[in-house]
C-alpha atoms as a PDB file:
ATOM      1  CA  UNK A   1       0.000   0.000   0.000  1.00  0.00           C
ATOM      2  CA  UNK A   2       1.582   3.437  -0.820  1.00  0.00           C
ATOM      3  CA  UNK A   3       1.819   5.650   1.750  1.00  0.00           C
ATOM      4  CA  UNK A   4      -0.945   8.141  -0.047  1.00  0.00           C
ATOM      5  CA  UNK A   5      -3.383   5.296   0.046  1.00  0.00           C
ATOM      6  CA  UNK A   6      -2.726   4.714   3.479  1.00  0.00           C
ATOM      7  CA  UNK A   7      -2.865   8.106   4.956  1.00  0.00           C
ATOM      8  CA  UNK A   8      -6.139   8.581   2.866  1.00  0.00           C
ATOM      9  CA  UNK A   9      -6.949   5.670   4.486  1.00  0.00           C
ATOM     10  CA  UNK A  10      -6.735   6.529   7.879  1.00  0.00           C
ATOM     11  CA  UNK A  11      -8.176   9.754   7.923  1.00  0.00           C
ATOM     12  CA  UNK A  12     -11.441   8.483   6.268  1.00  0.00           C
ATOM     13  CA  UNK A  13     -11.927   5.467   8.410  1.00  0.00           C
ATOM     14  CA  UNK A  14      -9.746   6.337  12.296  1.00  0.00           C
ATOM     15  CA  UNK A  15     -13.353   7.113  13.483  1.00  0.00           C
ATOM     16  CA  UNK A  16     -14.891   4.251  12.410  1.00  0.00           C
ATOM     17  CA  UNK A  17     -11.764   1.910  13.307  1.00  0.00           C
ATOM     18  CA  UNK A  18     -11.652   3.533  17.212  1.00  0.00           C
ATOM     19  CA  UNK A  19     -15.934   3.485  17.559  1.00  0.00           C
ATOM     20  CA  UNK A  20     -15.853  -0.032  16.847  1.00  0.00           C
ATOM     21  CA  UNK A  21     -12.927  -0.951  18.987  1.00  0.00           C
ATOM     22  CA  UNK A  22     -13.975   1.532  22.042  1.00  0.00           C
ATOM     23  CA  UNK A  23     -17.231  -0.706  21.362  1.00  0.00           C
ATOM     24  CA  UNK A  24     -15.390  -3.645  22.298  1.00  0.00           C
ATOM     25  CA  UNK A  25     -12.810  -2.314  25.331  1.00  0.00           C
ATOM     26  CA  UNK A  26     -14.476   0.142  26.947  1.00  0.00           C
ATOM     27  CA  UNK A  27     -11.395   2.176  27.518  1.00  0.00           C
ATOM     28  CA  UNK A  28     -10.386   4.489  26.310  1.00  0.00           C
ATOM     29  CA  UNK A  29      -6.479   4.067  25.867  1.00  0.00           C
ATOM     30  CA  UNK A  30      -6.884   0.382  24.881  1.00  0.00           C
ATOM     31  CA  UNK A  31      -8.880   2.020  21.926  1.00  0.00           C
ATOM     32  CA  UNK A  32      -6.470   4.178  20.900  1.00  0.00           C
ATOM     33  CA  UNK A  33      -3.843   1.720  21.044  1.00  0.00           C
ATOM     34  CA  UNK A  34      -5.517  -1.103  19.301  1.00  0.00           C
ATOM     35  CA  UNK A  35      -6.574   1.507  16.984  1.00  0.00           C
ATOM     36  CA  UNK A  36      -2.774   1.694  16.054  1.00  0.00           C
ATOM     37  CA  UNK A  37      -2.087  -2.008  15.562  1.00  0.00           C
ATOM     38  CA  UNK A  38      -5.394  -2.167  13.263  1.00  0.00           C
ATOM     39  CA  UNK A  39      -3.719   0.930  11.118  1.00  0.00           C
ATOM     40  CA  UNK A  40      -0.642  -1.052  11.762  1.00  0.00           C
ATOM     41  CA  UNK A  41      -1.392  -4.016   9.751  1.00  0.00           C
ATOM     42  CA  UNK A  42      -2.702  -2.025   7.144  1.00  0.00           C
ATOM     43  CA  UNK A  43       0.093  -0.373   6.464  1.00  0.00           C
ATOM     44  CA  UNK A  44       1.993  -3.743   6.256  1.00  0.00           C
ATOM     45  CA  UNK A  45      -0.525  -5.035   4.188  1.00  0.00           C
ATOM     46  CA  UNK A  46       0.649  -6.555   0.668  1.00  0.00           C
ATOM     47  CA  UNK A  47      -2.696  -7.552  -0.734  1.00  0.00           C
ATOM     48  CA  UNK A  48      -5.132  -5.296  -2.957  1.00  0.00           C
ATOM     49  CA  UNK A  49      -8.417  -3.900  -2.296  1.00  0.00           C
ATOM     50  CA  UNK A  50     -11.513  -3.510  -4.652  1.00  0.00           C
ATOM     51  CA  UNK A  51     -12.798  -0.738  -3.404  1.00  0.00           C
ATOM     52  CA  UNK A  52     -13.031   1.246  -0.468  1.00  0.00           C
ATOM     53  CA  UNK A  53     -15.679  -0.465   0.716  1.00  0.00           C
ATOM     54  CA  UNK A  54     -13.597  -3.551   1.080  1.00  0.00           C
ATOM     55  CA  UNK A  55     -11.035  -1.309   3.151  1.00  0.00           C
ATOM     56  CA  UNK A  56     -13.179  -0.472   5.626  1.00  0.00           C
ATOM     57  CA  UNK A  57     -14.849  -3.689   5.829  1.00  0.00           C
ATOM     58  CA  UNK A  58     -11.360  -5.621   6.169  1.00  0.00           C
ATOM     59  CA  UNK A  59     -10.391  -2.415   8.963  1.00  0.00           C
ATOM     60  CA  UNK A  60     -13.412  -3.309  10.789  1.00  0.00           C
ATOM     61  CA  UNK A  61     -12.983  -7.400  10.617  1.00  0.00           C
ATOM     62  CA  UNK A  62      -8.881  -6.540  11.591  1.00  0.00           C
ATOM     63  CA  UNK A  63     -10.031  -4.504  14.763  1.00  0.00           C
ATOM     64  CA  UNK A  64     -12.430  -6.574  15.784  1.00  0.00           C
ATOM     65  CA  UNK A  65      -9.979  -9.708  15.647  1.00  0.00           C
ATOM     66  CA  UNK A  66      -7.118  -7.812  17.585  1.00  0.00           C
ATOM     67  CA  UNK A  67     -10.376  -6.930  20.152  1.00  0.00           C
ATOM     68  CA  UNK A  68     -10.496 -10.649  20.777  1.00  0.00           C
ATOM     69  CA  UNK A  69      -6.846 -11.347  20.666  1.00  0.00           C
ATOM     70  CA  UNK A  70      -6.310  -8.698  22.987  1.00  0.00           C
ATOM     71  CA  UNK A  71      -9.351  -9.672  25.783  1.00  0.00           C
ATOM     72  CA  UNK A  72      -7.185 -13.631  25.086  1.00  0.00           C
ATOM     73  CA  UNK A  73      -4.080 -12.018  25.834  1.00  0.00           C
ATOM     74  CA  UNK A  74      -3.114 -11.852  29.276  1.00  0.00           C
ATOM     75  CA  UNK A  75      -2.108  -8.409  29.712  1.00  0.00           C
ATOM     76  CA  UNK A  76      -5.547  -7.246  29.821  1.00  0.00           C
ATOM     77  CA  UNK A  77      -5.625  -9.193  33.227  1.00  0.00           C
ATOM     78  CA  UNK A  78      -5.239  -6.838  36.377  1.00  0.00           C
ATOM     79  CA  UNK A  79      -3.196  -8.052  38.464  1.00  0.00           C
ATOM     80  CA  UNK A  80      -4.757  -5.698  41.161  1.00  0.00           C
ATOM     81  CA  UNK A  81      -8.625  -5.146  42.346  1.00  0.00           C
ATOM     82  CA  UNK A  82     -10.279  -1.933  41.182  1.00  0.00           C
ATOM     83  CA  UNK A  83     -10.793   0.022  44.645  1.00  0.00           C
ATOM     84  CA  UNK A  84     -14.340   0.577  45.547  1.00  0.00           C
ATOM     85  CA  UNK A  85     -14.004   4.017  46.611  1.00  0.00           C
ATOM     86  CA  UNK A  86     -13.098   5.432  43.176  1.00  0.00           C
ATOM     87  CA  UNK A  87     -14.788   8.735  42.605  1.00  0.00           C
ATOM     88  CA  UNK A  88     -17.387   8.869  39.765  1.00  0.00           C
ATOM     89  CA  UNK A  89     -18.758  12.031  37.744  1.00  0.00           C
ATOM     90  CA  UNK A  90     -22.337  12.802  37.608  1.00  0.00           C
ATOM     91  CA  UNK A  91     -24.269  10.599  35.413  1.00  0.00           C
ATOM     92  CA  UNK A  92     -26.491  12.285  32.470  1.00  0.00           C
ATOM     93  CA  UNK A  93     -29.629  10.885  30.863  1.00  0.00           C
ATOM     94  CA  UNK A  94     -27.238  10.277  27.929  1.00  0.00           C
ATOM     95  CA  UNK A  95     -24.353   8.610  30.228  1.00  0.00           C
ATOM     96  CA  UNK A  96     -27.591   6.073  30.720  1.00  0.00           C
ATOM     97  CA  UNK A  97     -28.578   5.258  27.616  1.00  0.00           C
ATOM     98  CA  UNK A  98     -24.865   4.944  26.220  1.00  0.00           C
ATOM     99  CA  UNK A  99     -24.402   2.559  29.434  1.00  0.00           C
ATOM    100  CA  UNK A 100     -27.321   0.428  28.481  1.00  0.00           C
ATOM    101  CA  UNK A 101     -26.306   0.390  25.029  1.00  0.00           C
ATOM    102  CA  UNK A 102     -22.822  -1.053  26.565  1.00  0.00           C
ATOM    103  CA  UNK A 103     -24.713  -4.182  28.320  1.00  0.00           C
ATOM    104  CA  UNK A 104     -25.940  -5.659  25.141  1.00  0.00           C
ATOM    105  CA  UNK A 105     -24.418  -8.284  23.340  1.00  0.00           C
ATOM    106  CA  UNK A 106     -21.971  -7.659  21.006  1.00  0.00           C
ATOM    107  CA  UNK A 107     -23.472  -8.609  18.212  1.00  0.00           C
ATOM    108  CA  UNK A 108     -26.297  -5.883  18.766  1.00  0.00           C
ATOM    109  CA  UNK A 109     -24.150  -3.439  20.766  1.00  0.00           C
ATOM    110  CA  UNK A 110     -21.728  -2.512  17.659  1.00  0.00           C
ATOM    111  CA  UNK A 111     -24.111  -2.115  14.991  1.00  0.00           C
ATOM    112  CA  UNK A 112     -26.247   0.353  17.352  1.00  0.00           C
ATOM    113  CA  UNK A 113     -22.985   2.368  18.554  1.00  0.00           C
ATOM    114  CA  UNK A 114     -21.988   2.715  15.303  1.00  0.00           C
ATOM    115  CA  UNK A 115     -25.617   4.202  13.971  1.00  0.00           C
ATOM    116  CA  UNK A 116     -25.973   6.239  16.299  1.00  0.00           C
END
């Protein structure tokens, strides 16, 4: 892939690439990182896409596979509790519905967070 391709690339589909991985983590900075092994492989990527359709739909199937291979890993395991006494911000109406949008299953919880 030449490097014009690429950064075209990655400015038309880093939104998409991060919404569906932050749909997956739940953080934050595990988003952004996985969001740079996904753009990683694409830039290592010898094969040829048909359209750009087929770029974003092989970014989205690449971040979704390094989702899983990073909640396999065992990094992602704490190896200390979360303390109960954490402060938390306010919650809004919309804090609520993005939270119950969270607790679905992934199969319904991505293609809704990405509509909306």
């Amino acid at each position: 892939m030449t490097d014009e391709k690429f950064l075209w690339a990655y400015e038309k589909f880093r939104k998409t690439v991060y919404s569906v991985i932050f749909s997956c983590v739940r953080n934050t900075d595990d988003a952004s990182e996985l969001s740079q092994d996904t753009f990683m492989r694409l830039y290592t990527y010898d094969g040829v896409f048909d359209s750009d359709e087929h770029i974003k739909a092989w970014l989205i199937r690449v971040a979704i596979n390094i989702c899983n291979n990073h909640f396999r890993s065992k990094k992602y395991l704490s190896a200390s509790p979360i303390p109960e006494d954490l402060p938390s911000d306010e919650q809004h109406e919309l804090d609520e519905v993005i939270a119950e949008v969270m607790k679905l299953p992934e199969k319904y919880r991505i293609p809704i967070h990405l509509f909306y």
